[in-house]
C-alpha atoms as a PDB file:
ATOM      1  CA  UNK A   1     -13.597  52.728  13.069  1.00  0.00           C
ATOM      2  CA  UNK A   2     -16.941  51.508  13.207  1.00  0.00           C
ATOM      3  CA  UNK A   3     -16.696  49.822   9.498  1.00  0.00           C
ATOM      4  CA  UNK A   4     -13.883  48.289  10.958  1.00  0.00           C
ATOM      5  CA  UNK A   5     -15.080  46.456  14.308  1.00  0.00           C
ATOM      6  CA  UNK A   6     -18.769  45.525  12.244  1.00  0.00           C
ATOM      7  CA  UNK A   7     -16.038  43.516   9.451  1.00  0.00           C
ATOM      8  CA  UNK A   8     -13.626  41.995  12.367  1.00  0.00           C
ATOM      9  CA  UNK A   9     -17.241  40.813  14.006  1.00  0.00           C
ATOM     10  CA  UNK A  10     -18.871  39.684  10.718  1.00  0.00           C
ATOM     11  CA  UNK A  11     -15.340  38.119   9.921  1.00  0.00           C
ATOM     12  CA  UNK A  12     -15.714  35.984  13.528  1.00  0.00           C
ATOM     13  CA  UNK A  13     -19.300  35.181  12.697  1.00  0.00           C
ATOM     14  CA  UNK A  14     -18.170  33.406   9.199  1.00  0.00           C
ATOM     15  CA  UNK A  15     -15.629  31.626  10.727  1.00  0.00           C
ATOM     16  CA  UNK A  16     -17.755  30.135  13.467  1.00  0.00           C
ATOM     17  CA  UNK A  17     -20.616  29.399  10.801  1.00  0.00           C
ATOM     18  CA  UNK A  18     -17.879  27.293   8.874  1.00  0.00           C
ATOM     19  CA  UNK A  19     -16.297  25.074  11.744  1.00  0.00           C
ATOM     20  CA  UNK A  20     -19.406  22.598  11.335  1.00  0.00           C
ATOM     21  CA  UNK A  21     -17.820  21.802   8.033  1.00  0.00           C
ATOM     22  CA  UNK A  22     -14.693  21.939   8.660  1.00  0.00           C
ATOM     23  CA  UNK A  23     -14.932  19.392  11.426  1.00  0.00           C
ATOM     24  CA  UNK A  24     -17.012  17.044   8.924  1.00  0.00           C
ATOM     25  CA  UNK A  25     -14.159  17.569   6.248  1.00  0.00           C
ATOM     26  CA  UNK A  26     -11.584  17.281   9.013  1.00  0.00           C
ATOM     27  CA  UNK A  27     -13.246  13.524  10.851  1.00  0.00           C
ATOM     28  CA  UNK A  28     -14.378  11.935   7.225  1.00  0.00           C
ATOM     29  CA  UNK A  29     -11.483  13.197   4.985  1.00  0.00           C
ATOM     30  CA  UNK A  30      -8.313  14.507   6.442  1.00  0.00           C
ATOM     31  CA  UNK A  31      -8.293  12.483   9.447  1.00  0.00           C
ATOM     32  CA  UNK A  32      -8.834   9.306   7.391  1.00  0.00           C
ATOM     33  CA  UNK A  33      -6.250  10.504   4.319  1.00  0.00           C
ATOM     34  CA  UNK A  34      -3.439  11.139   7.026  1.00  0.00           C
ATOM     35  CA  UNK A  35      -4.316   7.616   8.887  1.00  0.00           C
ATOM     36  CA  UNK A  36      -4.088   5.983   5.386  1.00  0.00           C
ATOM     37  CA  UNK A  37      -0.714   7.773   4.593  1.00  0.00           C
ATOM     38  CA  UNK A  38       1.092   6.881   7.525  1.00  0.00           C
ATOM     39  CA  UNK A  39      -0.268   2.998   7.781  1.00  0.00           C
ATOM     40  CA  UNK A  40       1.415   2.334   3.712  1.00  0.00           C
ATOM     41  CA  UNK A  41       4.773   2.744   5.465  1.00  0.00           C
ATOM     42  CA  UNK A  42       4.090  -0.529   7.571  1.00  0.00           C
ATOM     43  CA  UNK A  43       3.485  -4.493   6.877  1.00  0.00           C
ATOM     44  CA  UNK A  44      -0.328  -3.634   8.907  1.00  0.00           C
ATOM     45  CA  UNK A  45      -2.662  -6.911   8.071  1.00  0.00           C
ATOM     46  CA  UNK A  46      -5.948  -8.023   9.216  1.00  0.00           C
ATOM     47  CA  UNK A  47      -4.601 -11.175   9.964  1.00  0.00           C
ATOM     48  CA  UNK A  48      -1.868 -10.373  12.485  1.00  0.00           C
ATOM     49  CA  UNK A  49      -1.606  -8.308  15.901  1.00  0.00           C
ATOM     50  CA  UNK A  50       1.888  -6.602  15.257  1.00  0.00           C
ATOM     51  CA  UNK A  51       2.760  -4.722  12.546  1.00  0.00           C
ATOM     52  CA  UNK A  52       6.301  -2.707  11.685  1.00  0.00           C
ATOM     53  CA  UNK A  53       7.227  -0.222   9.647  1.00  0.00           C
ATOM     54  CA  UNK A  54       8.654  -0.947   6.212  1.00  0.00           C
ATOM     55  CA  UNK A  55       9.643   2.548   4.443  1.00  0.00           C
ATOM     56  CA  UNK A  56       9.210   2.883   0.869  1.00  0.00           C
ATOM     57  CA  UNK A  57       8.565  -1.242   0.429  1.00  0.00           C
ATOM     58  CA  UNK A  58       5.069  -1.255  -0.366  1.00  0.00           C
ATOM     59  CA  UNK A  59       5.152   1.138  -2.886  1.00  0.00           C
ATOM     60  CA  UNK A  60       8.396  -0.080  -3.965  1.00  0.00           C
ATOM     61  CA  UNK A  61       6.635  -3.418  -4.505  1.00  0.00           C
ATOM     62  CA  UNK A  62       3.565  -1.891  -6.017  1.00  0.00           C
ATOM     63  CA  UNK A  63       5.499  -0.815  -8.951  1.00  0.00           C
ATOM     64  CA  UNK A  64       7.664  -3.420  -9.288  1.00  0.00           C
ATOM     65  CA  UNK A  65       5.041  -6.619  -9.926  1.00  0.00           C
ATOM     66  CA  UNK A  66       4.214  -7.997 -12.901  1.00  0.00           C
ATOM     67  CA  UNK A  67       0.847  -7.645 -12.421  1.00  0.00           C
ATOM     68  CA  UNK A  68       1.408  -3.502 -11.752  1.00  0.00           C
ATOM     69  CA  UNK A  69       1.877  -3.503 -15.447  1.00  0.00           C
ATOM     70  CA  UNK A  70      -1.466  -5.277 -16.611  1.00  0.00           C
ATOM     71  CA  UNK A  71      -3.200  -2.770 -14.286  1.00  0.00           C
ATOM     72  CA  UNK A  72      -2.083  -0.024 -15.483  1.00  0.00           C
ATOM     73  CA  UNK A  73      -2.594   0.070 -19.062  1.00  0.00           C
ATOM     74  CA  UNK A  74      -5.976  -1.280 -18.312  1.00  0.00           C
ATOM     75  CA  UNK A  75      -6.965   1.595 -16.397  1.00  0.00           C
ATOM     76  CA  UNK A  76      -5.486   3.820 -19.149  1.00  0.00           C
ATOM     77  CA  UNK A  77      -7.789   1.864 -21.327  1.00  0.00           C
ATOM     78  CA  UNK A  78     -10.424   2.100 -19.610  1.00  0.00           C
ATOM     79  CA  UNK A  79      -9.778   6.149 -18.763  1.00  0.00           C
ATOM     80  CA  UNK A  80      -9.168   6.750 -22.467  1.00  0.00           C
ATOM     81  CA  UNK A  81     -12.406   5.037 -24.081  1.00  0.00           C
ATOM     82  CA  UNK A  82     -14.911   6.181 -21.127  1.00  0.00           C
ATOM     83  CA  UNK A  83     -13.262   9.729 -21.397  1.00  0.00           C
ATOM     84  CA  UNK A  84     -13.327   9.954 -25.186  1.00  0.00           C
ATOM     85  CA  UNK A  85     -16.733   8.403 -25.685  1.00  0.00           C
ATOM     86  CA  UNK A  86     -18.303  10.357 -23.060  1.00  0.00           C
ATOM     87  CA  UNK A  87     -17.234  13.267 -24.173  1.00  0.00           C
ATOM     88  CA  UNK A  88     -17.995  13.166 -27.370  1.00  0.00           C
ATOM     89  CA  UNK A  89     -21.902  11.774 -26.697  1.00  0.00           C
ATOM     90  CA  UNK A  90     -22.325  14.232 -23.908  1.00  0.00           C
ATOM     91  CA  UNK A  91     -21.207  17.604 -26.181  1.00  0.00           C
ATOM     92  CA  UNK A  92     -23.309  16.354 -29.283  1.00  0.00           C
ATOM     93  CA  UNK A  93     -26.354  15.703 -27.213  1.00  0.00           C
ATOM     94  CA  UNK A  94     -25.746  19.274 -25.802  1.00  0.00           C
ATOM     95  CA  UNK A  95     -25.110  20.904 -28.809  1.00  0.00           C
ATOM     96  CA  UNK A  96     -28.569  18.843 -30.056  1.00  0.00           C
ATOM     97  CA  UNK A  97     -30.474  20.537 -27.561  1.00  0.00           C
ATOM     98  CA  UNK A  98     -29.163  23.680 -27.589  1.00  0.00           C
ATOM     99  CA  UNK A  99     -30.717  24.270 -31.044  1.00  0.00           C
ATOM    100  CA  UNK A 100     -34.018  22.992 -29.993  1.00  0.00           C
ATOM    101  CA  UNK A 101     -36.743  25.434 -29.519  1.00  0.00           C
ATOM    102  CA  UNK A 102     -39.523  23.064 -28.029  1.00  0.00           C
ATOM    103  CA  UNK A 103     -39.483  20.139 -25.203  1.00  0.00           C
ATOM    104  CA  UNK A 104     -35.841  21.084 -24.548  1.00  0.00           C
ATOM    105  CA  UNK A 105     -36.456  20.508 -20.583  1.00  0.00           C
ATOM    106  CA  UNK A 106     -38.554  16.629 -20.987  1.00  0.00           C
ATOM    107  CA  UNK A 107     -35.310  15.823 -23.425  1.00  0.00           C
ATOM    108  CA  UNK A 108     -32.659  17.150 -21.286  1.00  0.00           C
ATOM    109  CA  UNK A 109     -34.629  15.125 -18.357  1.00  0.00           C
ATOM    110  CA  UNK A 110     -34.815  11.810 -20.197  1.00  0.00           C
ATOM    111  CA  UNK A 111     -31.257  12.192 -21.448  1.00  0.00           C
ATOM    112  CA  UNK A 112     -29.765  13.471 -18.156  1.00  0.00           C
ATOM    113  CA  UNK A 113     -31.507  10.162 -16.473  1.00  0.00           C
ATOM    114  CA  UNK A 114     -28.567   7.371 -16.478  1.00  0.00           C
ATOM    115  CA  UNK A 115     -26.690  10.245 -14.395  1.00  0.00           C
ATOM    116  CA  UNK A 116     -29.181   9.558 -11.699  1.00  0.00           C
ATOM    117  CA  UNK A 117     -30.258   6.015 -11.987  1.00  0.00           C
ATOM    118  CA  UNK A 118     -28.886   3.990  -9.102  1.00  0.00           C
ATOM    119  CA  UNK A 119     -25.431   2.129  -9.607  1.00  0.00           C
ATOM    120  CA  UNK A 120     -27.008  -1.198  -8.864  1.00  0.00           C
ATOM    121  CA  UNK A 121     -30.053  -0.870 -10.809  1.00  0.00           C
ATOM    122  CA  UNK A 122     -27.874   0.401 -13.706  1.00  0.00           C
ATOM    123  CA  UNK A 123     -25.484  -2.648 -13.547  1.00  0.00           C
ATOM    124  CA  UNK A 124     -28.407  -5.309 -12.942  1.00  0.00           C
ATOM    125  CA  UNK A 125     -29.425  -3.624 -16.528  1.00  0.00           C
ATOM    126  CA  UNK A 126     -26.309  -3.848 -18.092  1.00  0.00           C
ATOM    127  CA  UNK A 127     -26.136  -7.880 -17.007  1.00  0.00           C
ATOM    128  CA  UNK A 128     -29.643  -8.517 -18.006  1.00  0.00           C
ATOM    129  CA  UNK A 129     -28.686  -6.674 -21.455  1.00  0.00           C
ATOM    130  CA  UNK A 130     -25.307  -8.348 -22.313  1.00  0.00           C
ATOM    131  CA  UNK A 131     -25.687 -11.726 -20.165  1.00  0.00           C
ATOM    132  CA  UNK A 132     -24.017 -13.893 -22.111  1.00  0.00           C
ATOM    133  CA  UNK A 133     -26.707 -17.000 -22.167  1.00  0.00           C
ATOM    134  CA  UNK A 134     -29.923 -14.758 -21.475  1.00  0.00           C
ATOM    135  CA  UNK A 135     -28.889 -11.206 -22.094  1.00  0.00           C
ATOM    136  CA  UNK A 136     -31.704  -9.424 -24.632  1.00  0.00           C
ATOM    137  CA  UNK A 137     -28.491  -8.343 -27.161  1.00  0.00           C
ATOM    138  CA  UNK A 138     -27.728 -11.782 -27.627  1.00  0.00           C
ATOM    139  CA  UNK A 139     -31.145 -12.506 -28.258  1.00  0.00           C
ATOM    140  CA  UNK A 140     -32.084  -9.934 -31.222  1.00  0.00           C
ATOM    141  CA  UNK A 141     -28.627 -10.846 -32.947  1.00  0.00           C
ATOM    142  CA  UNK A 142     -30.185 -14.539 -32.485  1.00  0.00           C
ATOM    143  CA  UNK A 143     -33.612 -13.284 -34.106  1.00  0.00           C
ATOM    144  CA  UNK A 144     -32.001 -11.311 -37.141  1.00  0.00           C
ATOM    145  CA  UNK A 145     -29.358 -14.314 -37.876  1.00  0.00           C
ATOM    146  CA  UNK A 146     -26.311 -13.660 -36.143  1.00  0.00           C
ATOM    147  CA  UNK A 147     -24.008 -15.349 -34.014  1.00  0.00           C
ATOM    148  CA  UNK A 148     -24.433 -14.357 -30.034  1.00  0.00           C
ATOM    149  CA  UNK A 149     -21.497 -12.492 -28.481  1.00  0.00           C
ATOM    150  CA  UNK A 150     -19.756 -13.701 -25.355  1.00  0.00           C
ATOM    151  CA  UNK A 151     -20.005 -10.152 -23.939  1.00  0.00           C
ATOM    152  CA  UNK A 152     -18.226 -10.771 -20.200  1.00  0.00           C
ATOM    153  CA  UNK A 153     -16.223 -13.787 -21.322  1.00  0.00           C
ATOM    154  CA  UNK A 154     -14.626 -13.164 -23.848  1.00  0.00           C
ATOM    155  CA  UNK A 155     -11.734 -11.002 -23.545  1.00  0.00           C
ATOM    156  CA  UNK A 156     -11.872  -8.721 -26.612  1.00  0.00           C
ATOM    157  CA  UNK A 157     -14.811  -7.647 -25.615  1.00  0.00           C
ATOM    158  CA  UNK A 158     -15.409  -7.412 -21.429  1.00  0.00           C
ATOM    159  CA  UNK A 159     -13.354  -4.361 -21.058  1.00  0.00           C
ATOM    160  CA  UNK A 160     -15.419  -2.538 -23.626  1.00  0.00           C
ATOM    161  CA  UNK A 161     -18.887  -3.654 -22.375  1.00  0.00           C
ATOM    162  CA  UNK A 162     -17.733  -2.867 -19.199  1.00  0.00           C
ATOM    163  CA  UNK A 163     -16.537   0.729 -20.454  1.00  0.00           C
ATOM    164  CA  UNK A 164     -20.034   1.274 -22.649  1.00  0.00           C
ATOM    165  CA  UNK A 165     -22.108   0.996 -19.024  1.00  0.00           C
ATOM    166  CA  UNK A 166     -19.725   3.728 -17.292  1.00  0.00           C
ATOM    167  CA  UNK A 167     -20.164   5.604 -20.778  1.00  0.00           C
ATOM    168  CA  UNK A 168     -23.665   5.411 -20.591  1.00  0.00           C
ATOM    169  CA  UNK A 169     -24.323   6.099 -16.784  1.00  0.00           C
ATOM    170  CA  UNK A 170     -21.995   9.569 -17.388  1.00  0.00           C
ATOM    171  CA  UNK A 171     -22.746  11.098 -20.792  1.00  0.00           C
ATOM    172  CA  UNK A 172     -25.687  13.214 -18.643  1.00  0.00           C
ATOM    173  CA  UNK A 173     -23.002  14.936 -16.597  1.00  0.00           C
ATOM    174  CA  UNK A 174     -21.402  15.872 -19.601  1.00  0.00           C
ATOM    175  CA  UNK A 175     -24.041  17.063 -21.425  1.00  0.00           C
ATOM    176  CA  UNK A 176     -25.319  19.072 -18.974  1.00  0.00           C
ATOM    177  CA  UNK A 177     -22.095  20.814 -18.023  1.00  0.00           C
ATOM    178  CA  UNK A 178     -21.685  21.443 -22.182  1.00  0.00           C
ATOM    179  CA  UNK A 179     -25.271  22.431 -22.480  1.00  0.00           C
ATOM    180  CA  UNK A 180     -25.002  25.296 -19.648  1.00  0.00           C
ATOM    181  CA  UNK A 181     -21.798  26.321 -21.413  1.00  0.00           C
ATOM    182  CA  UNK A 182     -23.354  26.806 -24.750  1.00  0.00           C
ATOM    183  CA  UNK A 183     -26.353  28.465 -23.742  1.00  0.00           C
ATOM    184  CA  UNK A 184     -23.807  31.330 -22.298  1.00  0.00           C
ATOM    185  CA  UNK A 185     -22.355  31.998 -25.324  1.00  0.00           C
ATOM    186  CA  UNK A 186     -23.877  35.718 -26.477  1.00  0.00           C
ATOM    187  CA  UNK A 187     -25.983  34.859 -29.516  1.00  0.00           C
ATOM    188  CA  UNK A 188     -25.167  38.253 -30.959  1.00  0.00           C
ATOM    189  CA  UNK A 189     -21.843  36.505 -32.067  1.00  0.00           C
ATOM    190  CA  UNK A 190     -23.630  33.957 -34.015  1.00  0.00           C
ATOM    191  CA  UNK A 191     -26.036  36.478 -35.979  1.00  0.00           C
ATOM    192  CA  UNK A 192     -22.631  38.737 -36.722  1.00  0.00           C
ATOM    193  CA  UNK A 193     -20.842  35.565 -38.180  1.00  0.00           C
ATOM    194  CA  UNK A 194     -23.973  34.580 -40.136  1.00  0.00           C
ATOM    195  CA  UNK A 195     -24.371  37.928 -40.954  1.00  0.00           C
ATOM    196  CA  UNK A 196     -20.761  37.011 -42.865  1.00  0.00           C
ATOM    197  CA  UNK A 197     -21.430  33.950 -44.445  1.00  0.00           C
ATOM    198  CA  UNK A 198     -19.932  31.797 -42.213  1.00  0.00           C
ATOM    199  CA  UNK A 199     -21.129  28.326 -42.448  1.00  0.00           C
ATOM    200  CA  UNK A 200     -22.420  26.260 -39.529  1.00  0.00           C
ATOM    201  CA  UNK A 201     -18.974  24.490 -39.091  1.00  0.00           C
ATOM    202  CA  UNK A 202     -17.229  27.991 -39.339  1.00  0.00           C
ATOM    203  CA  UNK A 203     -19.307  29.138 -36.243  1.00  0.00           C
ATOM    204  CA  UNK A 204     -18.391  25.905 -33.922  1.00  0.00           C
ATOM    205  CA  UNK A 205     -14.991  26.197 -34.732  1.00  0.00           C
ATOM    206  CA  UNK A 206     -14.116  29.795 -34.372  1.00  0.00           C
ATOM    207  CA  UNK A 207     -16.923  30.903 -32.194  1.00  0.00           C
ATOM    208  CA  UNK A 208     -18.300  27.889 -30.077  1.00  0.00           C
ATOM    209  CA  UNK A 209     -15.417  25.810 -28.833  1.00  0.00           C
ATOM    210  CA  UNK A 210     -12.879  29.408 -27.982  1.00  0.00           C
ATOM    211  CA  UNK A 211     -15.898  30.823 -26.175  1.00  0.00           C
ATOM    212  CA  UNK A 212     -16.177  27.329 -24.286  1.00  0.00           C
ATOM    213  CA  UNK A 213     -12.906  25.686 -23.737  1.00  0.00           C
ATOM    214  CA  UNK A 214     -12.433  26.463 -19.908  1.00  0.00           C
ATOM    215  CA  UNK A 215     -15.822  24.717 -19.610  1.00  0.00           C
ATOM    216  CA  UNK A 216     -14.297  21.840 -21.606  1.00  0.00           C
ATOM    217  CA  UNK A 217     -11.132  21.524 -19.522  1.00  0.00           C
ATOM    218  CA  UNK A 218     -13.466  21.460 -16.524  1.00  0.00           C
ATOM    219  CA  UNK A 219     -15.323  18.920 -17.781  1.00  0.00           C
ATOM    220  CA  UNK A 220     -12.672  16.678 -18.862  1.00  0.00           C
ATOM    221  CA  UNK A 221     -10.416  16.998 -15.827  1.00  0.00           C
ATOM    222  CA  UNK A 222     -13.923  16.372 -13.670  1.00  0.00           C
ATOM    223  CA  UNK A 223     -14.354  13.287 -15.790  1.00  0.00           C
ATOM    224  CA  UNK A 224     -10.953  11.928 -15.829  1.00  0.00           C
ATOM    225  CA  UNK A 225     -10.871  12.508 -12.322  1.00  0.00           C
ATOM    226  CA  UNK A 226     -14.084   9.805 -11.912  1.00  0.00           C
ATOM    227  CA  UNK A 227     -13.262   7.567 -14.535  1.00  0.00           C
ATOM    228  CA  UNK A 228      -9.644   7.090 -12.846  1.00  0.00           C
ATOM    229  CA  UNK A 229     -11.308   6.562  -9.531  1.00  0.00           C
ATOM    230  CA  UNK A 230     -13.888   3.921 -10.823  1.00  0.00           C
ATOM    231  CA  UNK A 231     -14.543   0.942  -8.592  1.00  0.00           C
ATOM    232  CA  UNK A 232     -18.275   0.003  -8.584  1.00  0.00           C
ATOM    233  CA  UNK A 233     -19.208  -0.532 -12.388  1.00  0.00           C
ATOM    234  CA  UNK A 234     -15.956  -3.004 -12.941  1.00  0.00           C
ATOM    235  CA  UNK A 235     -16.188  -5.166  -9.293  1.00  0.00           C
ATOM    236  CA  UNK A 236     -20.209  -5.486  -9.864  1.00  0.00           C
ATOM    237  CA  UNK A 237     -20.133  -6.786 -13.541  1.00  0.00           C
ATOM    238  CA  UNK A 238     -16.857  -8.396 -13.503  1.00  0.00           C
ATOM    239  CA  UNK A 239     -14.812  -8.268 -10.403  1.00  0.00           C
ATOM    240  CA  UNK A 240     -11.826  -7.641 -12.876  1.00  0.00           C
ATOM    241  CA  UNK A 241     -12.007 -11.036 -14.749  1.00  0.00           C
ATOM    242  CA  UNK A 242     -11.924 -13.072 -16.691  1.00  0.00           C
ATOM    243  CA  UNK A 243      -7.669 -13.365 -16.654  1.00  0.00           C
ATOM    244  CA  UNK A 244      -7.465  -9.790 -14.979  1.00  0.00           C
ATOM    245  CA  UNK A 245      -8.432  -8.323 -18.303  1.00  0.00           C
ATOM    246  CA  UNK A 246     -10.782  -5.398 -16.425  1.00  0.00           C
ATOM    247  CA  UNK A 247      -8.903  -5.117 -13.137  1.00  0.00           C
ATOM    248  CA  UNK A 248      -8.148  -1.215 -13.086  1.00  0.00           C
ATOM    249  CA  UNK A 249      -5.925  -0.053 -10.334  1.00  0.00           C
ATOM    250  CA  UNK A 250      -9.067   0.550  -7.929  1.00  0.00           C
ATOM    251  CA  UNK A 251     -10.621  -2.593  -7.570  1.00  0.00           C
ATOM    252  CA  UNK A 252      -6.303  -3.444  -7.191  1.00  0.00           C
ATOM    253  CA  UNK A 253      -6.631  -1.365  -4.142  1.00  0.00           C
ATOM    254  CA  UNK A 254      -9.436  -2.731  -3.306  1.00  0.00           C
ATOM    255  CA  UNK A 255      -8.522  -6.438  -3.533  1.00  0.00           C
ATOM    256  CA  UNK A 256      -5.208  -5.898  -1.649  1.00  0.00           C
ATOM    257  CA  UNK A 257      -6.493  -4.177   1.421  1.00  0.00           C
ATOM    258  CA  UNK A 258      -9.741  -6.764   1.785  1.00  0.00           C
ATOM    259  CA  UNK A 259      -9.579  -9.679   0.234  1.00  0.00           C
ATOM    260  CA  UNK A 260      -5.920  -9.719   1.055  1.00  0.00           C
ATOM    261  CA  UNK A 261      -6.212  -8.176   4.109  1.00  0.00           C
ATOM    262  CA  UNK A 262      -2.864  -6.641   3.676  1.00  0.00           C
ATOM    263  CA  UNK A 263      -4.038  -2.467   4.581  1.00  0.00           C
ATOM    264  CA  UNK A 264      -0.626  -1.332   4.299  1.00  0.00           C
ATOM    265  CA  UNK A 265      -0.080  -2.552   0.772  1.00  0.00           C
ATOM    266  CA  UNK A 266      -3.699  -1.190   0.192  1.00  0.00           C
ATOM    267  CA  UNK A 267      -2.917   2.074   1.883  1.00  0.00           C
ATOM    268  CA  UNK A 268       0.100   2.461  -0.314  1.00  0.00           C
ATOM    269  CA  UNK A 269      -2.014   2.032  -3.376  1.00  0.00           C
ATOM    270  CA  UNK A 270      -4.473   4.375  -2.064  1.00  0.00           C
ATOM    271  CA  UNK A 271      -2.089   6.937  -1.904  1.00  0.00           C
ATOM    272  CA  UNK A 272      -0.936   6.508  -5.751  1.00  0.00           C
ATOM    273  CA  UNK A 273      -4.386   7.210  -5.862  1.00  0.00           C
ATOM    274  CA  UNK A 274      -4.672  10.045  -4.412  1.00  0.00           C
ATOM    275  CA  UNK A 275      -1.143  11.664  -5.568  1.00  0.00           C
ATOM    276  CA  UNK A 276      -2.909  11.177  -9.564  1.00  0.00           C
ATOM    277  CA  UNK A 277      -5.793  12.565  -8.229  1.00  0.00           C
ATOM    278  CA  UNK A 278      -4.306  15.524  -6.654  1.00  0.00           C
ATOM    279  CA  UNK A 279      -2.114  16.720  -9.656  1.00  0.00           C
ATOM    280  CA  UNK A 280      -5.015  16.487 -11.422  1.00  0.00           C
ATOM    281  CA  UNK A 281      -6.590  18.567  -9.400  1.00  0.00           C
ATOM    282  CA  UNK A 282      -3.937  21.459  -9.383  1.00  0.00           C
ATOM    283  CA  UNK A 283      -3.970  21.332 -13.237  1.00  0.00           C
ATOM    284  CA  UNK A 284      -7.701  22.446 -12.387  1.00  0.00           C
ATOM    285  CA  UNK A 285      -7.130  25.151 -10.257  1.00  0.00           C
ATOM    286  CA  UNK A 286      -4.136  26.186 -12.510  1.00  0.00           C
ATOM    287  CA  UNK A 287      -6.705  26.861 -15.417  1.00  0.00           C
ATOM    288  CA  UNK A 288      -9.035  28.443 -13.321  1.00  0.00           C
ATOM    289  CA  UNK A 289      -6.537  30.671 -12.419  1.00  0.00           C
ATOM    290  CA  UNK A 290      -5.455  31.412 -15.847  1.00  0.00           C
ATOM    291  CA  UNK A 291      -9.375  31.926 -16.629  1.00  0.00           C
ATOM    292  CA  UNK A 292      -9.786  34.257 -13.534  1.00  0.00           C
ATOM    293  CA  UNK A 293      -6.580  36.412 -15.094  1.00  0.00           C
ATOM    294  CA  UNK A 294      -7.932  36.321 -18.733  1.00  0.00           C
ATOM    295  CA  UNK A 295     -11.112  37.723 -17.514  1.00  0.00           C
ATOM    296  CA  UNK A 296      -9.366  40.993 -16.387  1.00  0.00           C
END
């Protein structure tokens, strides 16, 4: 009886310790998601006092533009080539230092440091580095005899100069997220495969990668999940130019509800947004789930 009271008491304790948080999470996040739901049903502008509501129009008209189109498979672009690259750059560094034996910690610092560098300072780099008249790329490529690239002009290449600074700034989350995974992997599997004979490729395959593929899912659905959301990288370098070529479907949002002034359209975008983001999400817990049940 006494067990029971000291739990219904500790029980009331924890829930009063987490009401600070849940107000926070309730003012800055649900009260703001619900507002932004309910104004993409209306015409609401900056720029007028009255505004009705309009159903299903703004997201009707969303997906019906031309210009929907063009947005869309560049922010599949963009999600695909950050994703990939990053990936791929974040689990070899990892898998670098996971063999290392000495000054593992000052390299994991120095390569984990574009994950921390400020987003302003980071782009001011990336324009002083690929400017097209002054940029220091342009400059070596003079000095060894080549032609200089239009990097954020021409449109073959903006999207993917664009992409190589949000590849850059987020390999360190990857790599860290891969290199904790790796280091949990019991090394008495590796000495029983060598042990065998099996060769180095041998061990990643059938010993590495099964031992770490919820770690992987996490890390791509984590990734996906900021690359799909970008915003500041693309509106600081280019502002979606030149001819739309790097507009993704945030800065879209973003455009629509400020520039425009048009917050219902905006809103109605937002929520797209949020619905991608939100699958995405349950996919997450989904495999966690799974994970959870495997374990037992």
């Amino acid at each position: 009886m006494q067990t029971r009271s000291f739990n219904a008491r500790m029980q009331i304790i924890y829930f009063c310790m987490a009401i600070p948080a849940m107000l926070i999470i309730t003012i800055f996040i649900i009260f703001p998601v619900l507002y932004n739901f309910l104004i993409s049903f209306t015409n609401f502008t900056l720029r007028a006092k009255d505004s009705g509501f309009v159903g299903f129009q703004n997201y009707i008209r969303f997906f019906t533009r031309p210009e929907t189109l063009t947005v869309v498979k560049n922010t599949l672009h963009y999600m695909l080539g950050v994703i990939t690259v990053q990936f791929l750059l974040g689990f070899c560094s990892a898998l670098a230092l996971s063999y290392m034996k000495k000054g593992r910690a000052f390299a994991s610092a120095v390569l984990f440091m574009p994950w921390v560098v400020s987003q302003v300072m980071a782009v001011t780099a990336w324009r002083l580095l690929f400017n097209d008249s002054y940029g220091l790329v342009n400059y070596f490529f003079v000095y060894l005899g080549l032609e200089p690239v239009k990097w954020f002009s021409n449109l073959d290449t903006v999207m993917w100069t664009v992409m190589g600074l949000n590849m850059w700034a987020g390999y360190g989350f990857t790599m860290t997220i891969m290199l904790a995974a790796l280091k949990s992997v019991p090394i008495e599997l590796y000495e029983a495969a060598h042990v065998d004979g099996a060769s180095w490729f041998k061990r990643l395959f059938y010993i590495t990668l099964p031992m770490i593929v919820y770690s992987i899912a996490t890390n791509l659905i984590l990734i996906t999940i900021y690359t799909f959301n970008i915003f500041t990288y693309v509106f600081a370098l280019t502002g979606g130019g030149p001819l739309n070529r790097t507009e993704v479907i945030g800065l879209t949002m973003y455009n629509t509800a400020f520039v425009s002034g048009r917050m219902g359209a905006g809103a109605a975008i937002a929520i797209v947004m949020i619905a991608f983001n939100l699958i995405l999400a349950a996919i997450y817990m989904k495999m966690l789930k799974k994970a959870d049940n495997d374990a037992l």
